[in-house]
Protein backbone atom coordinates (compact mmCIF):
# COMPACT_ATOMS: atom_id res chain seq x y z
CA UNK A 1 111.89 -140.60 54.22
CA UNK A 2 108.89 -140.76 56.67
CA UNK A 3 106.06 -138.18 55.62
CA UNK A 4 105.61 -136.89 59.60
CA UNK A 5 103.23 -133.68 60.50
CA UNK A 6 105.13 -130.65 59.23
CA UNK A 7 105.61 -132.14 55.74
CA UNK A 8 104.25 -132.79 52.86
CA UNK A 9 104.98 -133.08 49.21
CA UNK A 10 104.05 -130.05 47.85
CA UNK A 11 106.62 -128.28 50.42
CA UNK A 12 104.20 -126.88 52.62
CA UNK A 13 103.11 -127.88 56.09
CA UNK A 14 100.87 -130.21 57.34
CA UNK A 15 100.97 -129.77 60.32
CA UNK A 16 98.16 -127.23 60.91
CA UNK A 17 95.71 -128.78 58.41
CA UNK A 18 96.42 -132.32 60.47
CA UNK A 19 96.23 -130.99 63.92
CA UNK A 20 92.12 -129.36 62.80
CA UNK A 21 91.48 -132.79 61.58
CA UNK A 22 88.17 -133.91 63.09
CA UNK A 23 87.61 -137.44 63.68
CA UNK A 24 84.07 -138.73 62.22
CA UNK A 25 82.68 -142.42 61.76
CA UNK A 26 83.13 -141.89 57.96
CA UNK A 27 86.51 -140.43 57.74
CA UNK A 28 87.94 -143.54 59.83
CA UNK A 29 89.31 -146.74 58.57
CA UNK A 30 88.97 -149.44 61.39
CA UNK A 31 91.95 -151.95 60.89
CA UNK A 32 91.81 -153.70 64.31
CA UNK A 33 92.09 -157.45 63.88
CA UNK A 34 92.95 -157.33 60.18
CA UNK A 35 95.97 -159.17 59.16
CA UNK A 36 99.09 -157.26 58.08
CA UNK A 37 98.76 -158.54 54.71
CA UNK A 38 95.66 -157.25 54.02
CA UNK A 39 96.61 -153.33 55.45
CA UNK A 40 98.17 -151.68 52.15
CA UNK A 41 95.23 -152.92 49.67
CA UNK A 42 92.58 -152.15 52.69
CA UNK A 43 94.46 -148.43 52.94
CA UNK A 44 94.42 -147.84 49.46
CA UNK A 45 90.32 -148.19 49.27
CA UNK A 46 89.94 -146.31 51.87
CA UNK A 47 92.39 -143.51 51.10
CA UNK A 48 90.86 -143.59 47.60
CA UNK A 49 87.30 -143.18 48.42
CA UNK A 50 88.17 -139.95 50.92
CA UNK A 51 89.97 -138.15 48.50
CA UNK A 52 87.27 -138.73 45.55
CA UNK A 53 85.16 -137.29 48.33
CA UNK A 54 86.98 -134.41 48.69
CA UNK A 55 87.85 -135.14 52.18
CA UNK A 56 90.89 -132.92 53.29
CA UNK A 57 91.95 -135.43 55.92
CA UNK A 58 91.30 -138.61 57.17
CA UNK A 59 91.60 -141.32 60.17
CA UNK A 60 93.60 -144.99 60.62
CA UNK A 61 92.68 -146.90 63.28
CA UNK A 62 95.40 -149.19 64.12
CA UNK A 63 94.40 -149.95 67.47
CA UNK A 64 97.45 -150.53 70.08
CA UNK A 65 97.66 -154.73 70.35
CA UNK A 66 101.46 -155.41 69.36
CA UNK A 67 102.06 -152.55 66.65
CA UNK A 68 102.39 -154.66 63.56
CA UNK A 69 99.52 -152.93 62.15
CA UNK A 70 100.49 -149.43 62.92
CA UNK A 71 104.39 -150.40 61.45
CA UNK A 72 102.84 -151.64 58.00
CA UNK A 73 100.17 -148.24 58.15
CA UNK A 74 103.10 -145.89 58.64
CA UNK A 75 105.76 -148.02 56.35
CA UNK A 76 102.71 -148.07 53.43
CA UNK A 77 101.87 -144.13 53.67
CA UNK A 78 105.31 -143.50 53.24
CA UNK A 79 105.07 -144.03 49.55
CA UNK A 80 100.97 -143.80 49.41
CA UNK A 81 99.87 -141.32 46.37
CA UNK A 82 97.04 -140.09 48.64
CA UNK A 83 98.67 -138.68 51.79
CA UNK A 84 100.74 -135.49 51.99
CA UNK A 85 101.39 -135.77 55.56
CA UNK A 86 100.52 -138.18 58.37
CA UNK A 87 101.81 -138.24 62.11
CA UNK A 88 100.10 -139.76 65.22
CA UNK A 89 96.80 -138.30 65.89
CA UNK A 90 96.65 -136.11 69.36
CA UNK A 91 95.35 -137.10 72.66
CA UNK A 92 92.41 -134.98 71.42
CA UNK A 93 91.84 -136.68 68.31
CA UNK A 94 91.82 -140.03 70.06
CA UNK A 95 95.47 -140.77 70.37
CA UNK A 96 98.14 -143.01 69.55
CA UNK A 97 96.04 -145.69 68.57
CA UNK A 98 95.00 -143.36 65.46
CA UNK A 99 96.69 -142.02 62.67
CA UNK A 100 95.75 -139.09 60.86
CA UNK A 101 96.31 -138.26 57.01
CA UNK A 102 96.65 -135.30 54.91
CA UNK A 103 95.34 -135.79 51.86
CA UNK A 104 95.83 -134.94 48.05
């Protein structure tokens, strides 16, 4: 099952925690023109780092081009140890190009 806002795995929701999330420079991961291949290992890093950091939440950048990217970002979180909840970010946050992750 997909880990969408309103879930996590603790039972809780993420919703509210991903909706306050606040896009920075350092709390985005910039995948555009990366190859699928490379996404999971590239998410991992990245997902690692933020939650060593303490970071509550955190940014994908997928970009829009023809959604492979986004598809192997969403299929990977779906089992990722780090995230608790992910969804779309909103219009606010910088939209559907972006996805934003609850973390650990």
């Amino acid at each position: 099952t997909m880990k969408r806002i309103g879930s996590n795995k603790k039972g809780g929701s993420g919703k509210a925690l991903l909706a306050k999330a606040v896009r920075t420079p350092g709390n985005t991961l910039d995948l555009r023109g990366k190859r699928a291949d490379d996404v999971g290992q590239a998410v991992d890093v990245f997902l690692d780092g933020q939650t060593r950091g303490g970071s509550p939440y955190c940014f994908i950048l997928s970009g829009h081009g023809t959604g492979v990217v986004k598809k192997v970002v969403k299929e990977h979180l779906r089992t990722c140890k780090y995230a608790t909840a992910f969804g779309p970010a909103d219009f606010e946050q910088g939209g559907d190009a972006l996805t934003v992750v609850a973390l650990v």
